[in-house]
PDB file of N, CA and C in Angstrom:
ATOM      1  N   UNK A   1      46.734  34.310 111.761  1.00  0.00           N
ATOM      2  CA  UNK A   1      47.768  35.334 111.618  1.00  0.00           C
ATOM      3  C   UNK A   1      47.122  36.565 111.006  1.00  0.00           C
ATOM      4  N   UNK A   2      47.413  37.794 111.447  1.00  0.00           N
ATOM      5  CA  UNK A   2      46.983  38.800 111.135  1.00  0.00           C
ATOM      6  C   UNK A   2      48.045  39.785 110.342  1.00  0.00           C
ATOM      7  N   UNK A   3      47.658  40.539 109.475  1.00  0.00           N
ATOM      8  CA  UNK A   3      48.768  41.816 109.048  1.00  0.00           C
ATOM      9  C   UNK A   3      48.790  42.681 109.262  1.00  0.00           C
ATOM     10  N   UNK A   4      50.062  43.171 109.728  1.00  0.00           N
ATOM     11  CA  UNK A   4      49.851  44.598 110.687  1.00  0.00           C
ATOM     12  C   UNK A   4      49.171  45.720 109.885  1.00  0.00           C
ATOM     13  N   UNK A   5      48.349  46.706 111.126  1.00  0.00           N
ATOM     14  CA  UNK A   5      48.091  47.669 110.269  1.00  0.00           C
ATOM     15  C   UNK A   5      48.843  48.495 109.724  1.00  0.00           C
ATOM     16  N   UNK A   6      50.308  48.377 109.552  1.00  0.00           N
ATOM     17  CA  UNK A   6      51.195  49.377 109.295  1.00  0.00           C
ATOM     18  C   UNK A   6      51.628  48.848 107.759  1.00  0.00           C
ATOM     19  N   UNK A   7      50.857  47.800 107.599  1.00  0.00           N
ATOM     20  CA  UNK A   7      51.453  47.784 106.192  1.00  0.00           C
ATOM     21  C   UNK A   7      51.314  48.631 105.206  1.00  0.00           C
ATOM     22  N   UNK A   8      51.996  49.163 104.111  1.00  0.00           N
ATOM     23  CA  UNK A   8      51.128  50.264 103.551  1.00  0.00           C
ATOM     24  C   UNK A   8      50.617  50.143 102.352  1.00  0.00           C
ATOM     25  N   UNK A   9      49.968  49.023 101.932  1.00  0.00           N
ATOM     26  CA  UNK A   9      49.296  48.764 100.870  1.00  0.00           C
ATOM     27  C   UNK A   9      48.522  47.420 101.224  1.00  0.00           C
ATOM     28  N   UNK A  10      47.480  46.930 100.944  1.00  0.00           N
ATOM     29  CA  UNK A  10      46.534  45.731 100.496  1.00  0.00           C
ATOM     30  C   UNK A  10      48.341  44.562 100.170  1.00  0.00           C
ATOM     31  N   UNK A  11      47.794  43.087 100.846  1.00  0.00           N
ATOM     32  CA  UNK A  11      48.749  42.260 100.246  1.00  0.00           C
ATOM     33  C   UNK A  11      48.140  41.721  98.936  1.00  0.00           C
ATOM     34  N   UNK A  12      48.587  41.214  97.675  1.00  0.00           N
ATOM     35  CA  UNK A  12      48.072  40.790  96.509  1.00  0.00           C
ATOM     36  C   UNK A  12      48.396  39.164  96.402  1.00  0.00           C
ATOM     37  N   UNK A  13      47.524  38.422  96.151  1.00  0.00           N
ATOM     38  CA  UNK A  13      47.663  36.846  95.543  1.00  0.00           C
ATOM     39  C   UNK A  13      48.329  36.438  94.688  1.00  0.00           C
ATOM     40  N   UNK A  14      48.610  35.516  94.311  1.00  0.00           N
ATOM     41  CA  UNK A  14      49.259  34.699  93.539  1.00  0.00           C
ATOM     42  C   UNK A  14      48.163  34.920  92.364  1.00  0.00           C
ATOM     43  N   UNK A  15      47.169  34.843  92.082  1.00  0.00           N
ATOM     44  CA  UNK A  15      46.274  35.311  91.261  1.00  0.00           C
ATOM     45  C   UNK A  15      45.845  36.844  90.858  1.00  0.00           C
ATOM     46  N   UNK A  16      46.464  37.592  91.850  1.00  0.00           N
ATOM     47  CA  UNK A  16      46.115  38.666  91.183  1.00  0.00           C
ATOM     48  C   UNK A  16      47.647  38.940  90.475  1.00  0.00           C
ATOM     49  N   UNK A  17      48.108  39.039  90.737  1.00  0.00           N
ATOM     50  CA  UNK A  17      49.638  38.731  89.969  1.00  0.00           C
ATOM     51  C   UNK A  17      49.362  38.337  88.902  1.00  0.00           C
ATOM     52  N   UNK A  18      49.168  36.985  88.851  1.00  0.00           N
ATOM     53  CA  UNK A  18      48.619  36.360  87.499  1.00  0.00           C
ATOM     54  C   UNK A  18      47.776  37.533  86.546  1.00  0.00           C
ATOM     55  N   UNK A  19      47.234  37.638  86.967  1.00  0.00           N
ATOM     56  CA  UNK A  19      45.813  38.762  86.470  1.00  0.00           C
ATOM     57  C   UNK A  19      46.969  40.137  85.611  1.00  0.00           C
ATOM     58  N   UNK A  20      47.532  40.497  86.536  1.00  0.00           N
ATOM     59  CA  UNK A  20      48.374  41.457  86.347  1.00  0.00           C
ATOM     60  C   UNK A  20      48.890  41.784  85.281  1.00  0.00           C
ATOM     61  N   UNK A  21      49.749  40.264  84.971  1.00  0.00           N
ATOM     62  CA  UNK A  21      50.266  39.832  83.587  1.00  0.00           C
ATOM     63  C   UNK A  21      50.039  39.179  82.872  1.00  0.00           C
ATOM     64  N   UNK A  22      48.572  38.659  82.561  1.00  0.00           N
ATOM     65  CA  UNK A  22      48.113  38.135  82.076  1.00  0.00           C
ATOM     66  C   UNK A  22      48.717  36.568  81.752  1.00  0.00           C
ATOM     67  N   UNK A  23      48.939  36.085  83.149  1.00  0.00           N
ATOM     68  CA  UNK A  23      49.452  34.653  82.844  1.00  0.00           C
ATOM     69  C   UNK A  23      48.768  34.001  84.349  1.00  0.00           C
ATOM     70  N   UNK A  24      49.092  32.697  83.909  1.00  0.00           N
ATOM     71  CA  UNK A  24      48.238  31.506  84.825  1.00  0.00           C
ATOM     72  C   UNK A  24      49.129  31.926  86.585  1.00  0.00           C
ATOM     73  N   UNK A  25      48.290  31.675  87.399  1.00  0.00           N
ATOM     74  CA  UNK A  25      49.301  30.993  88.377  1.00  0.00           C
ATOM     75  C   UNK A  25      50.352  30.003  88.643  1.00  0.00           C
ATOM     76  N   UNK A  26      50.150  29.503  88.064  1.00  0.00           N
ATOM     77  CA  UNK A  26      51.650  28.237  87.490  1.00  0.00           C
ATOM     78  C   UNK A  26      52.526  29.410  87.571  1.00  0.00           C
ATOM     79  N   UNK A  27      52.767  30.288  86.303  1.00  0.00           N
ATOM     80  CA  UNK A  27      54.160  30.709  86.167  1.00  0.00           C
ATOM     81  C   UNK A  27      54.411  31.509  87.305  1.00  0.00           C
ATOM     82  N   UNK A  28      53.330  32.205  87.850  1.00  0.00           N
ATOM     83  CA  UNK A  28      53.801  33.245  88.896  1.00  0.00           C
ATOM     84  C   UNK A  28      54.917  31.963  89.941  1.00  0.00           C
ATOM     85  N   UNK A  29      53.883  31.543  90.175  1.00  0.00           N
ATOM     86  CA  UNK A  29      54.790  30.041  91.343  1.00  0.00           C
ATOM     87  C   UNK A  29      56.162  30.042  90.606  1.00  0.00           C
ATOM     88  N   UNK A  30      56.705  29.923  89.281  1.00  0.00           N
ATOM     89  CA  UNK A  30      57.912  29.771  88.711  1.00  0.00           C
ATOM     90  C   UNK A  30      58.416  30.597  88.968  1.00  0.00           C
ATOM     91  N   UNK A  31      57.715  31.864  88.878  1.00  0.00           N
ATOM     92  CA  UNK A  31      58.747  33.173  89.202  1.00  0.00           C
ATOM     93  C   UNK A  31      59.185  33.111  90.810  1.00  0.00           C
ATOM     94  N   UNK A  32      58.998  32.461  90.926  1.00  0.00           N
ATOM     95  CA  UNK A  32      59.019  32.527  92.913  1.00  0.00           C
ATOM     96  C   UNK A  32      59.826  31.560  92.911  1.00  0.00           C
ATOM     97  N   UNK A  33      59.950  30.543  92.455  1.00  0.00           N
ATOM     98  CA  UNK A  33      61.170  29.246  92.602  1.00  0.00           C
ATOM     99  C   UNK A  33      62.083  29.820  92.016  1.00  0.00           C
ATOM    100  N   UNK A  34      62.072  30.909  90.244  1.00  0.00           N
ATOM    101  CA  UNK A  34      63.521  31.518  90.101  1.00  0.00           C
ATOM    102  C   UNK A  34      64.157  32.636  90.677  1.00  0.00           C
ATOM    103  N   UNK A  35      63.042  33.033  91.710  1.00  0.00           N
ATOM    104  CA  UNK A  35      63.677  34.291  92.379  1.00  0.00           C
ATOM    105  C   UNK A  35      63.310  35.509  91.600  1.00  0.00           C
ATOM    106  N   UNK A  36      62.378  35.459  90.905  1.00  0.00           N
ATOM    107  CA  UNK A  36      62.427  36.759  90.117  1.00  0.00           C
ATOM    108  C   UNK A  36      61.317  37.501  91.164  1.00  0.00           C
ATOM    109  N   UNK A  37      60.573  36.954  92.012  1.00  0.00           N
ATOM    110  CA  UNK A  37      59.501  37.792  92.293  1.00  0.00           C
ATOM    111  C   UNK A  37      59.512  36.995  93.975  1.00  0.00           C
ATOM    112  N   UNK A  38      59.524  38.144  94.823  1.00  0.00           N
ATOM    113  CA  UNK A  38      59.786  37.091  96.389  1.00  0.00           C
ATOM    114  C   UNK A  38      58.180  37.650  97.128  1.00  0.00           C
ATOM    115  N   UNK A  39      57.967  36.719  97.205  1.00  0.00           N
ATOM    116  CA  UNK A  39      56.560  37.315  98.690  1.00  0.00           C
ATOM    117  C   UNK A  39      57.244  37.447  99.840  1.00  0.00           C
ATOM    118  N   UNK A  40      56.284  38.562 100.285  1.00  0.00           N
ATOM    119  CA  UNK A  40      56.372  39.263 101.735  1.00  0.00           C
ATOM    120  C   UNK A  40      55.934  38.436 102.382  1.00  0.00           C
ATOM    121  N   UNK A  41      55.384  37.727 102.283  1.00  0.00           N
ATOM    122  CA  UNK A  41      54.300  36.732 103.505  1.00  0.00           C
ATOM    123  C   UNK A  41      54.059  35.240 103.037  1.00  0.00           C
ATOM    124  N   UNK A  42      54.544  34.580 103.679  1.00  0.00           N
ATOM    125  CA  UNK A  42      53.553  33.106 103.504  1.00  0.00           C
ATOM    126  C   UNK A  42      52.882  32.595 104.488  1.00  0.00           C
ATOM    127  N   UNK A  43      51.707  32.579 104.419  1.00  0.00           N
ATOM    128  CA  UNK A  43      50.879  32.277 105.459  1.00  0.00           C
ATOM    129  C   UNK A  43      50.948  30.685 106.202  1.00  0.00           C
ATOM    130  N   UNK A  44      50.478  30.478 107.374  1.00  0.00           N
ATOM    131  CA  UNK A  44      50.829  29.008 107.851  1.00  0.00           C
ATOM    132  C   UNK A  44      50.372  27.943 106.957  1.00  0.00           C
ATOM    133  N   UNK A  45      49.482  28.100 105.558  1.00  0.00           N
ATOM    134  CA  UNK A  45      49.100  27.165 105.134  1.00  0.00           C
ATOM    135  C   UNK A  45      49.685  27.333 103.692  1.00  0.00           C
ATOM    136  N   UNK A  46      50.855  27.802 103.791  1.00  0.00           N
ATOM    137  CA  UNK A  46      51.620  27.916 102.628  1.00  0.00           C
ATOM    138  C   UNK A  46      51.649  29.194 101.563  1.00  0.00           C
ATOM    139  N   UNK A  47      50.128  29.755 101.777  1.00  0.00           N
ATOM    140  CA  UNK A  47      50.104  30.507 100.737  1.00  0.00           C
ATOM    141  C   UNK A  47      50.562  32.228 100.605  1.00  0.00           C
ATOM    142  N   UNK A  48      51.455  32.124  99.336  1.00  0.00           N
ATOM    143  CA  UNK A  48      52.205  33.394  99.215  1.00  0.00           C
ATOM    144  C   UNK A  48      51.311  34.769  99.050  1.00  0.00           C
ATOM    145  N   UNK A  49      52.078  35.907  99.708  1.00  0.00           N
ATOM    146  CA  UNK A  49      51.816  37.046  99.638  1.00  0.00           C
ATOM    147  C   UNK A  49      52.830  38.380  99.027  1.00  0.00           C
ATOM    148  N   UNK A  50      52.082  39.093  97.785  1.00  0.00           N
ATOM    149  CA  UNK A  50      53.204  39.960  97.787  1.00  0.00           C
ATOM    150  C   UNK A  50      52.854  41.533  97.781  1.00  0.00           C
ATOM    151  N   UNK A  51      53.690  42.483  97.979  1.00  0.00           N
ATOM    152  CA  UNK A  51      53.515  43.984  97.815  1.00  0.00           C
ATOM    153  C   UNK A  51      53.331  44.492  96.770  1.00  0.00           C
ATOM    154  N   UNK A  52      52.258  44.702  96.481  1.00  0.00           N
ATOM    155  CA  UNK A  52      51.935  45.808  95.053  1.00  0.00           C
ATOM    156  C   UNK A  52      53.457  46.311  94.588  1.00  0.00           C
ATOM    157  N   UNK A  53      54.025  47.084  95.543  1.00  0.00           N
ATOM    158  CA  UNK A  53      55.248  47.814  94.635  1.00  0.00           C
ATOM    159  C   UNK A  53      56.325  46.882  93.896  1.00  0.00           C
ATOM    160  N   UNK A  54      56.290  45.728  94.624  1.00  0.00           N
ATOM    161  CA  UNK A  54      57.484  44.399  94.572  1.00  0.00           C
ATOM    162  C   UNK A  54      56.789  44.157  92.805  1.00  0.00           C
ATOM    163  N   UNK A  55      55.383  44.194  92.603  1.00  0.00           N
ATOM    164  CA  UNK A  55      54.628  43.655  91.447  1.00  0.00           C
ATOM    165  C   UNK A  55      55.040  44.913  90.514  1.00  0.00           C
ATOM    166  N   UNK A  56      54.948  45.709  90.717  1.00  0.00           N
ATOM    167  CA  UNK A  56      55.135  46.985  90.192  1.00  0.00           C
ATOM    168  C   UNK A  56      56.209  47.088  89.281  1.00  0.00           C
ATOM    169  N   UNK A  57      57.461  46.880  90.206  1.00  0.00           N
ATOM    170  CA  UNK A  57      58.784  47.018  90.107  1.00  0.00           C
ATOM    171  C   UNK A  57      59.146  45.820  88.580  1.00  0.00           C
ATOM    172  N   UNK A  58      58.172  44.377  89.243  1.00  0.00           N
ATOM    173  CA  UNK A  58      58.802  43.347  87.945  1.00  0.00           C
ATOM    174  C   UNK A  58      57.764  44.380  86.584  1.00  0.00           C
ATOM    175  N   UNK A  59      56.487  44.466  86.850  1.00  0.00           N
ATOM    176  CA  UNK A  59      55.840  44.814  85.530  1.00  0.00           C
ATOM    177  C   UNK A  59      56.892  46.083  84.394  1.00  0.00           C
ATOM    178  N   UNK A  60      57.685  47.278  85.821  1.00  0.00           N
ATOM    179  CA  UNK A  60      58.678  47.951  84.908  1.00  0.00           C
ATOM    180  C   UNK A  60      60.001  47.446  84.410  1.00  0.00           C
ATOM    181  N   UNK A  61      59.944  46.591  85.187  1.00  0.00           N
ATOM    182  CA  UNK A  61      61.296  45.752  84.490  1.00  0.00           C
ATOM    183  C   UNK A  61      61.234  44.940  83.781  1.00  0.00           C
ATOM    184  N   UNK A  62      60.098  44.546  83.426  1.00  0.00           N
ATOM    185  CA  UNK A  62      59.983  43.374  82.153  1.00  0.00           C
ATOM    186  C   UNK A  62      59.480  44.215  81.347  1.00  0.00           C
ATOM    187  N   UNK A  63      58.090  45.191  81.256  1.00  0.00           N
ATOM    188  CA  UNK A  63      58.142  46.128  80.413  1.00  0.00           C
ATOM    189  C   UNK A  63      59.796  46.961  79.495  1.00  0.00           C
ATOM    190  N   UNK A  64      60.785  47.392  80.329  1.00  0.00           N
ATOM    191  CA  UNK A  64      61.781  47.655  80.201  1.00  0.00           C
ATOM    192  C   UNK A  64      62.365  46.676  79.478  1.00  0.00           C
ATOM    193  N   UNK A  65      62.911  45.559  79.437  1.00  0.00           N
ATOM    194  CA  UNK A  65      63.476  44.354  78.947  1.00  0.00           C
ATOM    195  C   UNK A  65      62.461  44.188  77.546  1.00  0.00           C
ATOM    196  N   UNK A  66      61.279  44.451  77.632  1.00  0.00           N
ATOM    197  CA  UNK A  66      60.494  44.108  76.254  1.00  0.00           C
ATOM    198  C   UNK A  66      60.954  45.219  75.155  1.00  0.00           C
ATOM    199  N   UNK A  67      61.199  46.610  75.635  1.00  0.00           N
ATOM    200  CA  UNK A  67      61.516  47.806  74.717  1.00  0.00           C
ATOM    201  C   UNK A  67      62.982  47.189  74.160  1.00  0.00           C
ATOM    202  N   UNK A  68      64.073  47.108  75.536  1.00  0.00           N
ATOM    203  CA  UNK A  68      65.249  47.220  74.896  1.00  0.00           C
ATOM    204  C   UNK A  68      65.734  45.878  73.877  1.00  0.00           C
ATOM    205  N   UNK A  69      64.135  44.822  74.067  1.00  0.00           N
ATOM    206  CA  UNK A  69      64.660  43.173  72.974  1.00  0.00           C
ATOM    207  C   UNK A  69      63.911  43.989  71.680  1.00  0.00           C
ATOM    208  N   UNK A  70      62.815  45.192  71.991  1.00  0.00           N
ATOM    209  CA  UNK A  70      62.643  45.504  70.441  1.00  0.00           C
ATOM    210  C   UNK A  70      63.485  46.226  69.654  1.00  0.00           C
ATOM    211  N   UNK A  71      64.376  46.849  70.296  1.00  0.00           N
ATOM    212  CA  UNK A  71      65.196  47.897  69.621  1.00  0.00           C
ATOM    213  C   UNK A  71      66.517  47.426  69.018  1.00  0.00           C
ATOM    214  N   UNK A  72      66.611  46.092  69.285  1.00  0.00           N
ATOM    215  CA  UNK A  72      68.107  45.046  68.821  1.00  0.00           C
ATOM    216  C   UNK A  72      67.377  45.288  67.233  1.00  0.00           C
TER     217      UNK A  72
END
């Protein structure tokens, strides 16, 4: 399986994710069973793919969620 060239960014791993936020691949996989984080792609041999911006989006929203639990 190939990805179109129209995609408009590099797809990212389950490990670079990890990397991202400085946590294992385990949890990323959790975030994907609770729905917090969906891949664009799963390849025929299972393995997930996601969009930089999709990664983006959780890093400002948990960033966000970390300010507004410091300000209680």
């Amino acid at each position: 399986m190939s990805i179109p060239n129209s995609w408009p960014s590099p797809l990212l791993r389950p490990g670079d994710v990890a990397e991202a936020f400085g946590v294992t691949t385990s949890t990323v996989n959790t975030w994907v069973r609770h729905g917090h984080l969906t891949p664009v792609l799963v390849t025929p041999g299972g393995h997930r793919r996601f969009l930089p911006d999709h990664v983006q989006d959780l890093i400002a929203a948990t960033h966000h969620q970390d300010k507004a639990g410091g300000d209680t």
